[in-house]
N, C-alpha and C. Protein backbone atom coordinates (compact mmCIF):
# COMPACT_ATOMS: atom_id res chain seq x y z
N UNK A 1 -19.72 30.34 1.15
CA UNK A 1 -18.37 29.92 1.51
C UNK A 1 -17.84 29.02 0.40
N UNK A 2 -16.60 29.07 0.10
CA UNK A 2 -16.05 28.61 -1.03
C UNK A 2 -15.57 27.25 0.08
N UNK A 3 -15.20 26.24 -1.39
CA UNK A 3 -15.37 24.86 -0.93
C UNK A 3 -13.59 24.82 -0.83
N UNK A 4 -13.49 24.02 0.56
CA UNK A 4 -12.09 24.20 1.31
C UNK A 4 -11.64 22.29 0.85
N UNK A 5 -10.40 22.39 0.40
CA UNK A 5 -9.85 21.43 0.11
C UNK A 5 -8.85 21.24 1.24
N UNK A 6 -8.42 19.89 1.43
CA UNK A 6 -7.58 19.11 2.17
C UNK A 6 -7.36 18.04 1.91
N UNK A 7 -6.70 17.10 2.87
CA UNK A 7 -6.05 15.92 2.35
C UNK A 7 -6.26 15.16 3.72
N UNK A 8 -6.69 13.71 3.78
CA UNK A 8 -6.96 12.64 4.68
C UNK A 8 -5.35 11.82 4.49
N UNK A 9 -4.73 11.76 5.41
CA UNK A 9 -3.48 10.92 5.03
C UNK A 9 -2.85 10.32 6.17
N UNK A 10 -1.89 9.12 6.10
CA UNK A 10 -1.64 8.53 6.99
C UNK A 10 -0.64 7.63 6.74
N UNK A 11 0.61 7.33 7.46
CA UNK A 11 1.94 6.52 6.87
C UNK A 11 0.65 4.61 7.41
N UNK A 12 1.20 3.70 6.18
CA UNK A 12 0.56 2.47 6.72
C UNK A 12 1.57 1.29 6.69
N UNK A 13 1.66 0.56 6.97
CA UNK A 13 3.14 -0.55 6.77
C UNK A 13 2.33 -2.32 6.95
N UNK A 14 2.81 -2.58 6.40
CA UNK A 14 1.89 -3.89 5.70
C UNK A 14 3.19 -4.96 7.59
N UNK A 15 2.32 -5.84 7.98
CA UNK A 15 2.51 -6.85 8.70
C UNK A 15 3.49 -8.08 8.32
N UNK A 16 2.81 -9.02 9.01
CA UNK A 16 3.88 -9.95 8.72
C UNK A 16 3.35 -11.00 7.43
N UNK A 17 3.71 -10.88 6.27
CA UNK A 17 3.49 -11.43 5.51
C UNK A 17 3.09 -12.65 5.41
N UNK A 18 1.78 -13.37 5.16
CA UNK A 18 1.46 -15.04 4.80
C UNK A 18 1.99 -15.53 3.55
N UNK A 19 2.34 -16.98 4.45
CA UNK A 19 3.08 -18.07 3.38
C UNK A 19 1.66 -18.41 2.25
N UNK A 20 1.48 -18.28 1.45
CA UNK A 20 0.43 -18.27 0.63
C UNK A 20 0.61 -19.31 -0.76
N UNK A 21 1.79 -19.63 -0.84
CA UNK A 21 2.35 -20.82 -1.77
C UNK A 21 3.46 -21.08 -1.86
N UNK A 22 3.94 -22.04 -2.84
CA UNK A 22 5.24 -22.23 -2.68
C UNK A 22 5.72 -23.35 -1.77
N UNK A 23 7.40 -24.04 -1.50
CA UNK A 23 7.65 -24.87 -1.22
C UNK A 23 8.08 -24.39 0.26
N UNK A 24 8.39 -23.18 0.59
CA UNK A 24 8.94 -22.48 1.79
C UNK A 24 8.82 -21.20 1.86
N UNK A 25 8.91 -19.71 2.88
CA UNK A 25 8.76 -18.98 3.42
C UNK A 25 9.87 -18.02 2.44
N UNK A 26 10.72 -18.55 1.96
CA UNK A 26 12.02 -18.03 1.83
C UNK A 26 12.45 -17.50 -0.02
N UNK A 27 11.85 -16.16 0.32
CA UNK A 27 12.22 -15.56 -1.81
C UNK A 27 13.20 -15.36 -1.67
N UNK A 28 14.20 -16.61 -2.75
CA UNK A 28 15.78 -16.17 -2.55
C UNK A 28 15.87 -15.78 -3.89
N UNK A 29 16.08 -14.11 -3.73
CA UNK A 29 17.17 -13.49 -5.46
C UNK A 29 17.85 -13.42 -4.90
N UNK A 30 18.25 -13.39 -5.94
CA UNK A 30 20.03 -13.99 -6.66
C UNK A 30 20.41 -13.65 -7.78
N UNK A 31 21.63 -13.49 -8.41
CA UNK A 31 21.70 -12.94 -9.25
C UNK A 31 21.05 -13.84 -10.36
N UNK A 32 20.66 -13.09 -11.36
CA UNK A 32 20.08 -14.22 -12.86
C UNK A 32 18.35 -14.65 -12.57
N UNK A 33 18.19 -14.61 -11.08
CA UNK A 33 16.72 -14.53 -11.06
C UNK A 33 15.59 -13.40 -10.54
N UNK A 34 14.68 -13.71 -11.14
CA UNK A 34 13.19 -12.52 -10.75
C UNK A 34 12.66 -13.24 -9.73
N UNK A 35 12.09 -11.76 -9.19
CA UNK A 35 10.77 -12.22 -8.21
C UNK A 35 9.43 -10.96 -8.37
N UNK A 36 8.46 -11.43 -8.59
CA UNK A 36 7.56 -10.12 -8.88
C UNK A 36 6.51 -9.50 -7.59
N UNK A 37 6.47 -8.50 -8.00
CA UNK A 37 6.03 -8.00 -6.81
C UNK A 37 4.60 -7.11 -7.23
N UNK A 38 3.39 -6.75 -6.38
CA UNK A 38 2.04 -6.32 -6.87
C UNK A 38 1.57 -5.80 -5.50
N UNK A 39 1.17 -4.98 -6.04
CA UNK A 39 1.18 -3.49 -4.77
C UNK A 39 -0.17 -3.11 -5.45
N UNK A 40 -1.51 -3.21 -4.96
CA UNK A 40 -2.61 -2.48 -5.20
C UNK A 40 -3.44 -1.66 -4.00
N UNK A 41 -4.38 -0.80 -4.59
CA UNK A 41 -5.33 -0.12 -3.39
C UNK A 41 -6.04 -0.25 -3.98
N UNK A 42 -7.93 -0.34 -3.38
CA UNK A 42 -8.85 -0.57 -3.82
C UNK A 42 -9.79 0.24 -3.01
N UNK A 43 -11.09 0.10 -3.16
CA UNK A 43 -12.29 0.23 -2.40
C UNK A 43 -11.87 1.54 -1.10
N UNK A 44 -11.80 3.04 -1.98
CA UNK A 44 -11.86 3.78 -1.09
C UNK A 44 -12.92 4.61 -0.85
N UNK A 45 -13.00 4.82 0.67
CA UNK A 45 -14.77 5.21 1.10
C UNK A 45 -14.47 5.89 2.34
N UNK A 46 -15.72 6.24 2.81
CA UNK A 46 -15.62 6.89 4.29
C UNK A 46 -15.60 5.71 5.11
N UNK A 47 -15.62 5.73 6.35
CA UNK A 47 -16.35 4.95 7.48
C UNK A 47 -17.72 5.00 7.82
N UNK A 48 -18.15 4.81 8.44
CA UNK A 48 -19.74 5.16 8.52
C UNK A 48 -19.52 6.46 9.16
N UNK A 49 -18.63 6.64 10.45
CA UNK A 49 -18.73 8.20 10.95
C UNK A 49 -18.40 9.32 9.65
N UNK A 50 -17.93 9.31 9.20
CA UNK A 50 -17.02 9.56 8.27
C UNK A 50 -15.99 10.26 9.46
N UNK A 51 -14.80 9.80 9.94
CA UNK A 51 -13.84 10.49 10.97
C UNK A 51 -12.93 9.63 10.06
N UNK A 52 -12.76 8.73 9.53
CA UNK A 52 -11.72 8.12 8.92
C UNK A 52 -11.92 7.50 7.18
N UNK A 53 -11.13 7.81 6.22
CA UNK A 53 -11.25 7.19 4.87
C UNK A 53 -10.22 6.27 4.79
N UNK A 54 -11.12 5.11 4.29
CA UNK A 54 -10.92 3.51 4.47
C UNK A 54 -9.97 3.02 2.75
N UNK A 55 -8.95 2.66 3.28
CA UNK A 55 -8.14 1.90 1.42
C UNK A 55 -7.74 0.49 1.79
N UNK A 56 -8.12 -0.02 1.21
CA UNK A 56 -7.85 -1.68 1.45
C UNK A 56 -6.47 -1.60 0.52
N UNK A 57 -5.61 -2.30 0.82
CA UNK A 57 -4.20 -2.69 0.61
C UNK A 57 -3.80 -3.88 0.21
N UNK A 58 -3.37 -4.32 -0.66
CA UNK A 58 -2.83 -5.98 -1.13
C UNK A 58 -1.46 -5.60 -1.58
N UNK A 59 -0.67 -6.54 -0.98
CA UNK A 59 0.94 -6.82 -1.58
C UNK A 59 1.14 -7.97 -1.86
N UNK A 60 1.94 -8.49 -2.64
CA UNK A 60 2.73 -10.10 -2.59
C UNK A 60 3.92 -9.81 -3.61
N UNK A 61 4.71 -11.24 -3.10
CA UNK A 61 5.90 -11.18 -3.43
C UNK A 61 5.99 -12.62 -4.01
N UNK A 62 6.47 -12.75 -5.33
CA UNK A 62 6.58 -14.35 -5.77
C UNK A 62 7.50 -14.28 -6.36
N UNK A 63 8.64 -15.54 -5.80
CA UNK A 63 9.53 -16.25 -6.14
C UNK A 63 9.78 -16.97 -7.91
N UNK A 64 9.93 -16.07 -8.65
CA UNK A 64 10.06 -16.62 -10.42
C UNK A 64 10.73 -17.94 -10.50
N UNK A 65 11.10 -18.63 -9.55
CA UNK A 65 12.11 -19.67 -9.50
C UNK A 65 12.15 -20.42 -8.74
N UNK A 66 12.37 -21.79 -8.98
CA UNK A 66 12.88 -22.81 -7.73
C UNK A 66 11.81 -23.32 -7.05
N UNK A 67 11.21 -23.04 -5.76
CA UNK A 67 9.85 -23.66 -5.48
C UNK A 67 8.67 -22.47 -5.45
N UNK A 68 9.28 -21.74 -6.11
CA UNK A 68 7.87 -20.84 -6.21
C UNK A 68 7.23 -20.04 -5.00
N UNK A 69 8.19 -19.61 -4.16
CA UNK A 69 7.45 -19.01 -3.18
C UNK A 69 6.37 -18.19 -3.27
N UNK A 70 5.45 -17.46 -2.35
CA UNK A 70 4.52 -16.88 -3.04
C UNK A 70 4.21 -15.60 -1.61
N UNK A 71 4.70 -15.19 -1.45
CA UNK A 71 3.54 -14.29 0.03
C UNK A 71 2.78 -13.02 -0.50
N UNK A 72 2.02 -12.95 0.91
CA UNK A 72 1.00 -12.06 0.37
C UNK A 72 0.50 -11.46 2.02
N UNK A 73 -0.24 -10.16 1.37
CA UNK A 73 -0.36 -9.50 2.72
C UNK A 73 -1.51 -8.60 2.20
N UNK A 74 -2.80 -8.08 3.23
CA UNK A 74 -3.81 -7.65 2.90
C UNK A 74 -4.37 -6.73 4.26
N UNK A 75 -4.94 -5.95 3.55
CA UNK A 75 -5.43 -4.91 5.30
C UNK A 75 -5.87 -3.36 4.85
N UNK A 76 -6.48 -2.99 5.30
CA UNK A 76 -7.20 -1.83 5.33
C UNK A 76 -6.52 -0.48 6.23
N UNK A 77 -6.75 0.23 5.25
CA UNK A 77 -5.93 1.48 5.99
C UNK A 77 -6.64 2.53 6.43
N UNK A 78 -6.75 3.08 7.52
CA UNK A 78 -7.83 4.04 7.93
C UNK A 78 -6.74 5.51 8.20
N UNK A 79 -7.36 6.41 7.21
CA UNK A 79 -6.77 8.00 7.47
C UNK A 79 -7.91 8.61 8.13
N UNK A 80 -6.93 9.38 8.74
CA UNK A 80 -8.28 10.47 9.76
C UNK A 80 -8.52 11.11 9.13
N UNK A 81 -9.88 12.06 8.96
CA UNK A 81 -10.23 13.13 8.43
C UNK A 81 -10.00 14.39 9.26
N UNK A 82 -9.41 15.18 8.56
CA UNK A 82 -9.05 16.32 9.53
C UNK A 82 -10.28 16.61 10.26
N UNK A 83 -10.04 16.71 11.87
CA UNK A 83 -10.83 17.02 12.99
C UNK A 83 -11.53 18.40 12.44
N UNK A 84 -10.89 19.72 11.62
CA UNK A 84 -11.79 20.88 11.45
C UNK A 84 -12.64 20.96 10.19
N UNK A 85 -13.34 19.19 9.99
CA UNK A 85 -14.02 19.14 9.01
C UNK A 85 -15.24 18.76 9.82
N UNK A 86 -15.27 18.29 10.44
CA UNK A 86 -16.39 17.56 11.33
C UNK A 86 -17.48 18.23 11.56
N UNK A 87 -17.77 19.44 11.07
CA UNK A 87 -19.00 20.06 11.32
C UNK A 87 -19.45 20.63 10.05
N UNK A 88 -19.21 19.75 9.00
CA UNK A 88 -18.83 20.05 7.22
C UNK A 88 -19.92 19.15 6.50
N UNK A 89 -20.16 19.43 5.43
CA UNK A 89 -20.33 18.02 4.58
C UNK A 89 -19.02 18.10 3.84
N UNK A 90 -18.90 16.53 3.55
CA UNK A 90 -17.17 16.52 3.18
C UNK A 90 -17.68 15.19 2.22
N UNK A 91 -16.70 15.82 1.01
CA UNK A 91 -17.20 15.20 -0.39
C UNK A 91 -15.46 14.12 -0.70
N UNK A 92 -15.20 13.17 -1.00
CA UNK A 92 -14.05 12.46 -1.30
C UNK A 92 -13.53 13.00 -2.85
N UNK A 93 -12.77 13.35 -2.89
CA UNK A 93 -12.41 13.85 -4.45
C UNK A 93 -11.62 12.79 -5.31
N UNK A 94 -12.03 13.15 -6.49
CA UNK A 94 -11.17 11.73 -7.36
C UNK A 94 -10.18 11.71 -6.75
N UNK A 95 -9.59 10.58 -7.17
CA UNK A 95 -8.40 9.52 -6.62
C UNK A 95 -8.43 8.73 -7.14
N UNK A 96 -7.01 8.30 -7.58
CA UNK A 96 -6.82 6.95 -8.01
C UNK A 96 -6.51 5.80 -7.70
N UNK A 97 -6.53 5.11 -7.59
CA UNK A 97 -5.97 3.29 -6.63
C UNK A 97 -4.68 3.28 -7.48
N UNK A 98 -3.74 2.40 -6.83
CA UNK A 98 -2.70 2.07 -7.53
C UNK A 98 -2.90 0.68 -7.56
N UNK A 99 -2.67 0.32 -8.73
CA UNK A 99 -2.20 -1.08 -9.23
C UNK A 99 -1.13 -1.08 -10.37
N UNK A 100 -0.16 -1.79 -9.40
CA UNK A 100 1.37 -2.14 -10.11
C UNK A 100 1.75 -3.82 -9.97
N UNK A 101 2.01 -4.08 -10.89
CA UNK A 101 3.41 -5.53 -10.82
C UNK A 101 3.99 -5.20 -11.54
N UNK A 102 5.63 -5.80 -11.33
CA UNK A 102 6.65 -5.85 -11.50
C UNK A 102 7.46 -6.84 -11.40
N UNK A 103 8.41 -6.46 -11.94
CA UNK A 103 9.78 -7.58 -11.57
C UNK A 103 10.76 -7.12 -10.87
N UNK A 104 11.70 -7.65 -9.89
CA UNK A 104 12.90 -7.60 -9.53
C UNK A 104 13.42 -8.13 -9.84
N UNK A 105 15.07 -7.67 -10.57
CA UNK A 105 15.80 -8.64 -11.05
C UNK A 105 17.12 -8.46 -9.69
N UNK A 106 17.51 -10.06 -10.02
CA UNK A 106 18.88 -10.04 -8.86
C UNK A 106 18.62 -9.94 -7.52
N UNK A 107 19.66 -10.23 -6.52
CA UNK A 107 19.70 -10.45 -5.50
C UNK A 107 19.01 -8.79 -4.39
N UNK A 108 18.09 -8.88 -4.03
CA UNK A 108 17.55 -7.32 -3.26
C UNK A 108 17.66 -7.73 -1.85
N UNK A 109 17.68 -7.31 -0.89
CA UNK A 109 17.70 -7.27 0.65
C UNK A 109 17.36 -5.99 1.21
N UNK A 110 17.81 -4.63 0.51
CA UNK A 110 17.68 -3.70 0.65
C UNK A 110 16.05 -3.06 0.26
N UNK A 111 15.15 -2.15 0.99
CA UNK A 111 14.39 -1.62 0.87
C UNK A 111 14.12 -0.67 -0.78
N UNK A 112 13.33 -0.94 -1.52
CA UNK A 112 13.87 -0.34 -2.85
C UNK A 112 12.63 1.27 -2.94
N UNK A 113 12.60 2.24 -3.26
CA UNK A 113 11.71 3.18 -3.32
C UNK A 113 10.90 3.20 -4.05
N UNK A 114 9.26 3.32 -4.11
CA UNK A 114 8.08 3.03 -4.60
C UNK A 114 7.92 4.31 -5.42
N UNK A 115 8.39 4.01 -7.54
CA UNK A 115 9.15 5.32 -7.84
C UNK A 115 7.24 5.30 -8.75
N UNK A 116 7.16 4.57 -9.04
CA UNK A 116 5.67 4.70 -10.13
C UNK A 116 4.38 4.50 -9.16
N UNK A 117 4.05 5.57 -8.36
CA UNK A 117 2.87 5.66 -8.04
C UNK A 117 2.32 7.72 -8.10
N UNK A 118 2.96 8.13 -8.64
CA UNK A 118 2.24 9.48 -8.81
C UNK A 118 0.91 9.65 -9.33
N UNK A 119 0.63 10.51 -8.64
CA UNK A 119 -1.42 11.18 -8.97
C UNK A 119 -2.02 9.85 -8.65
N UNK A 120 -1.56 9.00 -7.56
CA UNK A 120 -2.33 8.02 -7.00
C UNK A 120 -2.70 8.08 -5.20
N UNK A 121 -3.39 7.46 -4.58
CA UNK A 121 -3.37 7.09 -3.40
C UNK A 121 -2.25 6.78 -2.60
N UNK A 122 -1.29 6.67 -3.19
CA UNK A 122 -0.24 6.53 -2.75
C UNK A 122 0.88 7.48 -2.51
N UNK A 123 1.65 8.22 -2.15
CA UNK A 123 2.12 9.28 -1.94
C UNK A 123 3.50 9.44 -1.94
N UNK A 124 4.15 8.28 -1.60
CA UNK A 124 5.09 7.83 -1.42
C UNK A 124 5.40 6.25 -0.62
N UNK A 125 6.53 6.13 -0.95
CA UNK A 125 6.79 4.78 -0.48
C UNK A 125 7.84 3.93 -0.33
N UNK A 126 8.11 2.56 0.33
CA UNK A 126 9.19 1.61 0.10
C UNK A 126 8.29 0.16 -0.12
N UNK A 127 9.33 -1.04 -0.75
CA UNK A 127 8.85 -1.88 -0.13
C UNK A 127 10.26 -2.80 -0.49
N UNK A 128 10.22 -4.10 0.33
CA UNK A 128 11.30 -5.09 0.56
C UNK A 128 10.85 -6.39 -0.17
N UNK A 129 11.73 -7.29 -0.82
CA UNK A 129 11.26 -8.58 -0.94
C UNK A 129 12.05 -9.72 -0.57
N UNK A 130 13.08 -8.98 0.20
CA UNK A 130 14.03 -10.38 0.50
C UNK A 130 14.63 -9.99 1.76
N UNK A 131 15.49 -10.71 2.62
CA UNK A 131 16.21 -10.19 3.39
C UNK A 131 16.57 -11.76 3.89
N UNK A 132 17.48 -12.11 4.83
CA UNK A 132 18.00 -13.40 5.86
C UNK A 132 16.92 -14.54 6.46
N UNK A 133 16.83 -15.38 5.43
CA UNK A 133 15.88 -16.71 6.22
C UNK A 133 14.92 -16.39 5.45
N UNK A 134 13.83 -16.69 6.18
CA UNK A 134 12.73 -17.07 5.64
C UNK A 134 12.24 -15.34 5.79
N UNK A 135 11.02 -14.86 4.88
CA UNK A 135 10.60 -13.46 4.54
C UNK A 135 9.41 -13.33 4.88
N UNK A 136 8.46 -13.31 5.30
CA UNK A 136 7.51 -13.56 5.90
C UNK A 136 7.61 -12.02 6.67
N UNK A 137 8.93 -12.03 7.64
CA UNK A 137 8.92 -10.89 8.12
C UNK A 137 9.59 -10.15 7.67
N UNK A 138 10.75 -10.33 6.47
CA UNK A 138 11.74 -9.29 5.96
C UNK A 138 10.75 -8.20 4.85
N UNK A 139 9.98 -9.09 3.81
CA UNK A 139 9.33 -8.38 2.88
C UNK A 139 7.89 -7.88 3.18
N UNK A 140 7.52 -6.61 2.70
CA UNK A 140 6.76 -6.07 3.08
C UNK A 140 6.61 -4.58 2.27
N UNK A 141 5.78 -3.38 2.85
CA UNK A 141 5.54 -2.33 2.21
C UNK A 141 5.58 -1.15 3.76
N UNK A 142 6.06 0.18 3.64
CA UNK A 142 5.86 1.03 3.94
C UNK A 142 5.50 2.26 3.08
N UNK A 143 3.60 2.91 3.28
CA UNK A 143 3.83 4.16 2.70
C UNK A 143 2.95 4.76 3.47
N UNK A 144 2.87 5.81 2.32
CA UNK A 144 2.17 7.06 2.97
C UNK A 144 1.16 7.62 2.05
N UNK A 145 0.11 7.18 2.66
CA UNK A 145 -1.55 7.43 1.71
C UNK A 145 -2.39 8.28 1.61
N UNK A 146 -2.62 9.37 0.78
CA UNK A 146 -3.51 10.22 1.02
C UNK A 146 -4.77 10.78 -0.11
N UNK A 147 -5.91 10.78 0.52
CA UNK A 147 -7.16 10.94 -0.27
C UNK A 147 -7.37 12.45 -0.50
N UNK A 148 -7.75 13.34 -1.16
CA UNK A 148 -8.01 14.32 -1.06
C UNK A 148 -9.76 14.58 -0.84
N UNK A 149 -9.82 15.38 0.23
CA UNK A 149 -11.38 15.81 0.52
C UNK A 149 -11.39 17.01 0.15
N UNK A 150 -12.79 17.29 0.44
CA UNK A 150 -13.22 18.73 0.29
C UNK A 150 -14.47 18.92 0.81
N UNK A 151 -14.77 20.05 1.46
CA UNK A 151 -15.79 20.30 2.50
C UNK A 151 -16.49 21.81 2.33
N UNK A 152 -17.69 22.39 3.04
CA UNK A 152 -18.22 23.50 2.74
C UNK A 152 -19.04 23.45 4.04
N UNK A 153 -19.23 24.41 4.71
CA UNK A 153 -19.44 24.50 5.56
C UNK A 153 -22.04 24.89 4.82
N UNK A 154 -22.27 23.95 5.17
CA UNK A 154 -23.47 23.96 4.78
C UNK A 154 -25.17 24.25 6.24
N UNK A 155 -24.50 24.89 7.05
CA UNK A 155 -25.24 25.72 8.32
C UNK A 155 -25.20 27.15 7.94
């Protein structure tokens, strides 16, 4: 039997962001200032069942200005493995982690699209760094993660 490829994937959305430095909760752009932003995946593996492949997730958002805000957000993402693998040996195929920073320049509130992550773990995406008050809950990440497997039926 020839070896059957698929894909483990799953939309993940990062929580409520920790105050992690800085003088307050609150990344205010504006026009004339940055705030940088760092979006990585790391450490991808099975579970012990293998029913789910595991990507640990880190975001933060820091304030280039003023008191330096700083947040940050961390968590593990579990994709299912397709249910008609389960009676397989199932091999994880390269993949890449994404690691990005950046800058935003100017005032953002709006959700911006996650354009530099191709041929990565990452599949697509958004993420936010500002919005009304304090950000904690405005900034954040939504995507959509997927590992590629491959399996052979070995009975």
């Amino acid at each position: 039997m020839p070896w059957q490829n698929t894909l483990a994937k799953a939309s993940y959305s990062s929580g409520r962001l920790k105050h992690s430095g800085g003088g307050d909760a609150d990344i205010y752009s504006q026009s004339g200032r940055q705030t940088q932003v760092e979006l990585r995946t790391s450490n991808v593996r099975p579970d012990d069942q293998w029913k789910n492949i595991l990507v640990d997730v880190y975001y933060s958002v820091r304030e280039m200005r003023s008191n330096n805000t700083f947040l940050t957000w961390s968590g593990t993402a579990a994709l299912p493995v397709p249910v008609d693998t389960s009676k397989y040996s199932v091999v994880i195929r390269d993949v890449r982690n994404f690691a990005g920073s950046w800058i935003v320049r100017g005032k953002v509130h709006d959700p911006l699209s996650l354009t530099n992550a191709d041929n990565t773990v990452i599949l697509r995406g958004e993420y936010r760094i500002d919005g009304g008050g304090d950000d904690q809950n405005n900034a954040g990440f939504d995507v959509e993660l997927g590992v590629p497997i491959s399996y052979i039926d070995r009975h």
